[in-house]
Protein backbone atom coordinates (compact mmCIF):
# COMPACT_ATOMS: atom_id res chain seq x y z
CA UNK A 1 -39.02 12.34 -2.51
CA UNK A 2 -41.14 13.16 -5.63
CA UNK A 3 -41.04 10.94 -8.35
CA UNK A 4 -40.76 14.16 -10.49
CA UNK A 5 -37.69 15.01 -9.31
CA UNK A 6 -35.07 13.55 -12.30
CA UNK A 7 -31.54 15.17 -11.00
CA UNK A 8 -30.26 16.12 -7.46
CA UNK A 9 -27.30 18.47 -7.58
CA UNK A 10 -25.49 19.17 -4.76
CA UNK A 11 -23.46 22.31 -4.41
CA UNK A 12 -19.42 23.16 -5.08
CA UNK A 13 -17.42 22.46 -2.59
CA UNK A 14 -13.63 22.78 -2.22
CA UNK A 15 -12.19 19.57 -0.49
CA UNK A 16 -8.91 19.67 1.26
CA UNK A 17 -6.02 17.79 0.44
CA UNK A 18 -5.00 16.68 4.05
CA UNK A 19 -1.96 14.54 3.19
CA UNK A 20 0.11 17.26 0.90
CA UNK A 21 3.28 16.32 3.49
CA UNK A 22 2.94 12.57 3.15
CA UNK A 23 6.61 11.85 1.58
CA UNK A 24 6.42 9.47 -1.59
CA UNK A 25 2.34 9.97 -1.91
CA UNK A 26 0.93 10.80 -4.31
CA UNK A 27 -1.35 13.45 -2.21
CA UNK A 28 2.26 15.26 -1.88
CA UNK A 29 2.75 17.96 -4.51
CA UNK A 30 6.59 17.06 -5.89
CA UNK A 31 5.71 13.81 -5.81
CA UNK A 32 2.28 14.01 -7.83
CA UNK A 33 3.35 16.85 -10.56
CA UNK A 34 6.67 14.40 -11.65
CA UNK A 35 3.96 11.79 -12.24
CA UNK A 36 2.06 14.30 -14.68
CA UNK A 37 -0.71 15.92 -11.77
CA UNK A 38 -0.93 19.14 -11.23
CA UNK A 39 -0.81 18.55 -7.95
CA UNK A 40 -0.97 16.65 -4.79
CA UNK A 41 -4.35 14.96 -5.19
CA UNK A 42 -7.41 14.93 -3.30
CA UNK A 43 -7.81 11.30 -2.00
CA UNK A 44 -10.95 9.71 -4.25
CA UNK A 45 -12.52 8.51 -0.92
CA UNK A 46 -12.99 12.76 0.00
CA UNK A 47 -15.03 12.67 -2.51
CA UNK A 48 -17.69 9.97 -1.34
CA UNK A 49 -18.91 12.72 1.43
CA UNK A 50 -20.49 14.71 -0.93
CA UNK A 51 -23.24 12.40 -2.37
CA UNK A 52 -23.87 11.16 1.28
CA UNK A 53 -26.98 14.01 1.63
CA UNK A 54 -28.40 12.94 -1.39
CA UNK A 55 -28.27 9.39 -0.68
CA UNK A 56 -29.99 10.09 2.48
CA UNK A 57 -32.77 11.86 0.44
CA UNK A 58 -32.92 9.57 -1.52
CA UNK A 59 -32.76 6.49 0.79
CA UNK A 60 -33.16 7.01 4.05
CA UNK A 61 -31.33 6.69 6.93
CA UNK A 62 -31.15 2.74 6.02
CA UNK A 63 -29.04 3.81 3.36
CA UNK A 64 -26.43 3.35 5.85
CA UNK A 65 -27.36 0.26 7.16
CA UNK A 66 -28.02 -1.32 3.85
CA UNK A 67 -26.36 0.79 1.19
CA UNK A 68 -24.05 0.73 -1.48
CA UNK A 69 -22.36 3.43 -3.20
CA UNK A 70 -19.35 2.75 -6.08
CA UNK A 71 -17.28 5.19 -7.79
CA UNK A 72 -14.69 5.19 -10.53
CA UNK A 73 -12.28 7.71 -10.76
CA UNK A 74 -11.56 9.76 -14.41
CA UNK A 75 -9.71 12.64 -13.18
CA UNK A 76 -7.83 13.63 -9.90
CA UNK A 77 -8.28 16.69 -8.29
CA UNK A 78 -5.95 19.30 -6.10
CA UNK A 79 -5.89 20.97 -3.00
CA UNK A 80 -9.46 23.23 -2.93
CA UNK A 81 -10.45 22.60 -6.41
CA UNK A 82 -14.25 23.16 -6.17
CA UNK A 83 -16.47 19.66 -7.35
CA UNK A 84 -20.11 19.20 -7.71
CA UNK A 85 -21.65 16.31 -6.79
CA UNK A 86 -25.15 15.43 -9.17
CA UNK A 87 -27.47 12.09 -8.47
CA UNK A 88 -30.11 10.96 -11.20
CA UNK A 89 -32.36 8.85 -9.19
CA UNK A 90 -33.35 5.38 -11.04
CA UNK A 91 -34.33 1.80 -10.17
CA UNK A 92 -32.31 -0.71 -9.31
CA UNK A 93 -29.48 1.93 -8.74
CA UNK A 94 -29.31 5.93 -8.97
CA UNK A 95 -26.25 7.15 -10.82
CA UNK A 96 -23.65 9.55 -9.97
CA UNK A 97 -21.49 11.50 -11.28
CA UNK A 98 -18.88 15.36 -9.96
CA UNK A 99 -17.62 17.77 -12.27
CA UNK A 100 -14.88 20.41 -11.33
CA UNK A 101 -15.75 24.02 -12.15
CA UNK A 102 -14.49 23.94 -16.02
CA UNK A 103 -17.35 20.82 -16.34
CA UNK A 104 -14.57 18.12 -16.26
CA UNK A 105 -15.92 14.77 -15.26
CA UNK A 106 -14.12 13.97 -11.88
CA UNK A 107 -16.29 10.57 -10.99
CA UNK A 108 -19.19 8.34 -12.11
CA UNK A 109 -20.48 5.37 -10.17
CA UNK A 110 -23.84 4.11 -8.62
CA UNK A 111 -25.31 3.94 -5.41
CA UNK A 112 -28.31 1.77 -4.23
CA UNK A 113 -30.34 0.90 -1.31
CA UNK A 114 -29.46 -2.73 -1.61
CA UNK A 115 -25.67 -3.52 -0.59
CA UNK A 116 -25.39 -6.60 -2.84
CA UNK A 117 -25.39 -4.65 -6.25
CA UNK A 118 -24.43 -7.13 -9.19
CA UNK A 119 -24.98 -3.71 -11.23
CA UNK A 120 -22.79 -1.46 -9.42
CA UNK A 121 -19.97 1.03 -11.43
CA UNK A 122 -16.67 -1.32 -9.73
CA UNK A 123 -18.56 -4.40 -10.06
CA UNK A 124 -19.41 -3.69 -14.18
CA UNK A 125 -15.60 -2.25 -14.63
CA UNK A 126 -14.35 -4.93 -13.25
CA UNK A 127 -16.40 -7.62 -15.02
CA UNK A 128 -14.79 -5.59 -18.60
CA UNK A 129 -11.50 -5.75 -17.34
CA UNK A 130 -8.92 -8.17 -18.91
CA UNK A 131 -6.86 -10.16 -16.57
CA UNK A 132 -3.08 -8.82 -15.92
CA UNK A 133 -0.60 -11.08 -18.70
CA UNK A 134 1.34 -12.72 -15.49
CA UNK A 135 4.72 -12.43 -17.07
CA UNK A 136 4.19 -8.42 -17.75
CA UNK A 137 4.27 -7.89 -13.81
CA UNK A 138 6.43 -6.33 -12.15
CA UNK A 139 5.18 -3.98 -9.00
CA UNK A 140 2.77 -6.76 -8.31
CA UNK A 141 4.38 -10.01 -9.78
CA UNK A 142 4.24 -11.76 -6.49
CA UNK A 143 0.29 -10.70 -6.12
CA UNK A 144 -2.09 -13.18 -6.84
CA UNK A 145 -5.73 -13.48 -7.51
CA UNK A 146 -7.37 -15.51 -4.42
CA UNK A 147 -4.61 -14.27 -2.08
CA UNK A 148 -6.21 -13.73 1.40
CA UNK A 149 -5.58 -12.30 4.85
CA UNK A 150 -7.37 -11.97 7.84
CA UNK A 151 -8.09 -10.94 11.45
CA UNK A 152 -6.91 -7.25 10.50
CA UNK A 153 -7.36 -4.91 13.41
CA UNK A 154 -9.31 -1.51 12.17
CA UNK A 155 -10.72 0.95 14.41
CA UNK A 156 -11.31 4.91 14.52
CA UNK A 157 -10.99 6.78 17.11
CA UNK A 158 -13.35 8.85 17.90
CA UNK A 159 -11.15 12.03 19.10
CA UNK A 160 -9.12 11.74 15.30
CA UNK A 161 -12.46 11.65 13.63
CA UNK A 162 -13.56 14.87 15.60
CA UNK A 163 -10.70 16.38 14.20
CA UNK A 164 -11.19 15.25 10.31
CA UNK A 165 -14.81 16.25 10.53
CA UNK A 166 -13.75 19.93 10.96
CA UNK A 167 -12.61 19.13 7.31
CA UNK A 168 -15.74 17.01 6.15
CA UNK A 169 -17.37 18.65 2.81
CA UNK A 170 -20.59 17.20 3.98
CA UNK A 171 -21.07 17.18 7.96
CA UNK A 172 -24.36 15.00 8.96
CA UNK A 173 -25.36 15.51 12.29
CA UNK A 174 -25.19 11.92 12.85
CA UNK A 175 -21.54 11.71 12.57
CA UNK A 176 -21.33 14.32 15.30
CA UNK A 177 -24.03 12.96 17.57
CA UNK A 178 -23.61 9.27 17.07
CA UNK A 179 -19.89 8.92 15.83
CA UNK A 180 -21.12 7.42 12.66
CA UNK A 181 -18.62 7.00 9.91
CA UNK A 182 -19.04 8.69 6.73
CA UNK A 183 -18.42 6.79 3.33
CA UNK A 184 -14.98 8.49 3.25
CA UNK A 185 -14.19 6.97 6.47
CA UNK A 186 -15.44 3.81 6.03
CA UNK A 187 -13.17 3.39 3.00
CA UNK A 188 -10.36 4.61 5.79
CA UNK A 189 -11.46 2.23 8.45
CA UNK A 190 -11.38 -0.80 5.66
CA UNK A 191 -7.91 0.84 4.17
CA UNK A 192 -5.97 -0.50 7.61
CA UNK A 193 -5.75 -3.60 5.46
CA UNK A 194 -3.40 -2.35 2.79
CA UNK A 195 -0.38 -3.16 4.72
CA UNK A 196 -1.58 -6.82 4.67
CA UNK A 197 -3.00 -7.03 0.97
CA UNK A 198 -0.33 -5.33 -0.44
CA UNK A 199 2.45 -6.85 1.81
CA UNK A 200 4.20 -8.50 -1.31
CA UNK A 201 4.30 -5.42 -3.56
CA UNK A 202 7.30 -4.48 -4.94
CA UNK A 203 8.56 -1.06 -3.44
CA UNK A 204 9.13 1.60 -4.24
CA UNK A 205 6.22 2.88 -6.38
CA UNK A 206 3.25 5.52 -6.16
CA UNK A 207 -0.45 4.06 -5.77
CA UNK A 208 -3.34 5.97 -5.94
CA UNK A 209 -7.80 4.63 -5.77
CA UNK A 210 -8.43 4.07 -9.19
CA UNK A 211 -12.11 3.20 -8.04
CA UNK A 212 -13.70 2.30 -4.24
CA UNK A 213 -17.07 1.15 -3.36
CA UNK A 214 -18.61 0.55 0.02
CA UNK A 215 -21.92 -2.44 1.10
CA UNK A 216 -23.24 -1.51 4.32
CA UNK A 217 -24.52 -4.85 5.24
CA UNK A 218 -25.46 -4.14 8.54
CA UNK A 219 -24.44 -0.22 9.10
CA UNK A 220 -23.55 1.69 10.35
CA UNK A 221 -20.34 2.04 10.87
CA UNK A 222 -18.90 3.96 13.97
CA UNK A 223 -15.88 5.35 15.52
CA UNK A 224 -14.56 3.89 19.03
CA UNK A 225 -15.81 0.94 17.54
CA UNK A 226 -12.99 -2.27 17.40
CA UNK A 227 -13.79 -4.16 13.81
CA UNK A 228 -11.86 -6.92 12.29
CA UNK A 229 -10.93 -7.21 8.51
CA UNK A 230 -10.56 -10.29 6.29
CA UNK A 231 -9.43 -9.48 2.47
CA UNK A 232 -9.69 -11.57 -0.60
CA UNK A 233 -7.83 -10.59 -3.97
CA UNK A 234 -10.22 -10.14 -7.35
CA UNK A 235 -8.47 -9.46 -10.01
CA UNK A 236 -5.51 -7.79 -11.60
CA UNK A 237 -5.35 -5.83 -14.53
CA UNK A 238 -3.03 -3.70 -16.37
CA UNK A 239 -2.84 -0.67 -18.41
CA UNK A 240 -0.24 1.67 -20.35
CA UNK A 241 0.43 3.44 -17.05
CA UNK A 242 -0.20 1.37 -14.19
CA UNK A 243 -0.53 -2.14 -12.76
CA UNK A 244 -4.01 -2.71 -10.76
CA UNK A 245 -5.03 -5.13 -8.17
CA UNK A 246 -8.69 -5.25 -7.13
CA UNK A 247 -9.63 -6.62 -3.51
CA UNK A 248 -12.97 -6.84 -1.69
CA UNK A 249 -12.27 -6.02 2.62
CA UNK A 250 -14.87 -7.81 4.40
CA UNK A 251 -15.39 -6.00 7.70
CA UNK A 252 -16.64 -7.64 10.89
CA UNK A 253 -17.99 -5.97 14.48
CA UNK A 254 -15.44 -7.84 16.92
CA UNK A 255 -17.62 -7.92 19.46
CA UNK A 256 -20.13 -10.11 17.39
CA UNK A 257 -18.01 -11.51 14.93
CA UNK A 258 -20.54 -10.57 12.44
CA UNK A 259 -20.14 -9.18 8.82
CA UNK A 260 -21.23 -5.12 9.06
CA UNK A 261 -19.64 -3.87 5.46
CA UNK A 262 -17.53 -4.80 2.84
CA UNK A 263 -15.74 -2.06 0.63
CA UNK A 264 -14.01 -3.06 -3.10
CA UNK A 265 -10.44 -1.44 -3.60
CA UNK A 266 -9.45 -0.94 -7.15
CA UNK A 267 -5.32 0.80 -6.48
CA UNK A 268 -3.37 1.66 -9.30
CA UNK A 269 0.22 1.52 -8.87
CA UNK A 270 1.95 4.22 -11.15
CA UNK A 271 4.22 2.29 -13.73
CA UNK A 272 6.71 5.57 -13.98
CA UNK A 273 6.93 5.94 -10.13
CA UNK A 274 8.61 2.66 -9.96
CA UNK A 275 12.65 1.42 -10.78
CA UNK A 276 11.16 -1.84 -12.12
CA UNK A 277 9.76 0.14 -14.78
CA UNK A 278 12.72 2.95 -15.26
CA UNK A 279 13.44 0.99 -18.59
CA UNK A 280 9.97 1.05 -20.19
């Protein structure tokens, strides 16, 4: 692309909430407007597809093999609210950021061509975080930082990702042709590990992406493709409102046993969604 070009802006679209009948989600409308939403909410990870064309203006095709893109979450969206995705191009990283039709910030992150980013959006956010006071715990008191699991399962099948690209805001015509994952799907292909990260969490409570990023380290990804995951916990952190764990998912091609991606994990667990926190 031209070196004159200083914004890319993509165009509204109106992403579907997909998971408005999940019971106790917070993509499920009673359960999200108690909590303060105004709705069920748009899984962050939707919103990844839509700076995916830009990215491949911008990059390549080996933006996918080599890639990073990180995003940090300042305001949920509902069912069909229209978002615009914008990229300002820069060296070592382009930055991003999606507004809703009123101009309210919905995301900012990064993206690069290299998928070891010291500079990325998570990895800066997380470096200014303060570390959790232990003894203020409660959804995640049994959590610790360096906790680690491994040989996770995680694989997509290629007839349920048919189905969710009828959905897609962004359709490449590599995902039909070649079954490759798009960023939202790679964050749902390394999200098979939450049952296993978040094993000792204290239930019930209400967690939503506070901020995801994805490394393509040797991309793509694909559907019908067997993978195995291997998770290490970062960091946990605290604020009014929630408790937050951090946690890289290191993804390897079974077949090969080598590493293909890794994808960061910032969840927020919703203080007033749990009983441990009914008395303030």
């Amino acid at each position: 692309m031209s070196d004159a070009i200083e914004l890319m802006t993509g165009e509204f679209r109106a992403p579907h909430n997909g998971f408005q009948a999940a019971p106790g989600s917070i993509h499920n409308d009673e359960v999200a407007s108690k909590l303060g939403f105004k709705g069920g909410t748009v899984p962050g990870s939707v919103h990844m597809d839509q700076f995916a064309p830009m990215l491949m203006e911008l990059y390549g095709r080996a933006w996918f093999e080599t890639g990073d893109i990180s995003l940090h979450f300042t305001q949920a969206t509902v069912d069909k609210e229209e978002v615009q995705a914008v990229v300002q191009p820069g060296e070592p990283r382009a930055r991003l950021q999606m507004f809703n039709r009123a101009g309210q910030q919905i995301c900012v992150g990064t993206a690069s061509p290299k998928a070891r980013d010291a500079g990325s959006e998570i990895a800066r956010r997380m470096a200014d975080q303060t570390d959790a006071d232990r003894a203020r715990l409660r959804i995640y008191a049994d959590i610790h930082v360096g906790d680690t699991t491994a040989d996770i399962p995680m694989r997509v099948d290629r007839a349920s990702y048919d189905t969710s690209l009828g959905r897609i805001t962004e359709r490449l015509a590599m995902y039909d042709a070649e079954g490759v994952l798009s960023p939202a799907h790679a964050i749902r292909l390394a999200h098979m590990s939450r049952p296993f990260v978040l094993a000792k969490s204290k239930a019930p409570y209400v967690g939503l992406f506070g901020a995801l990023e994805v490394r393509y380290l040797a991309g793509p990804l694909f559907a019908d493709r067997d993978y195995v995951g291997r998770t290490t916990m970062l960091k946990i952190t605290e604020s009014p409102k929630t408790e937050n764990v951090w946690y890289d998912v290191d993804i390897a091609d079974k077949a090969t046993g080598k590493d293909v991606a890794s994808v960061t994990f910032m969840i927020r667990a919703m203080k007033p969604s749990s009983p441990l926190w009914a008395e303030g």
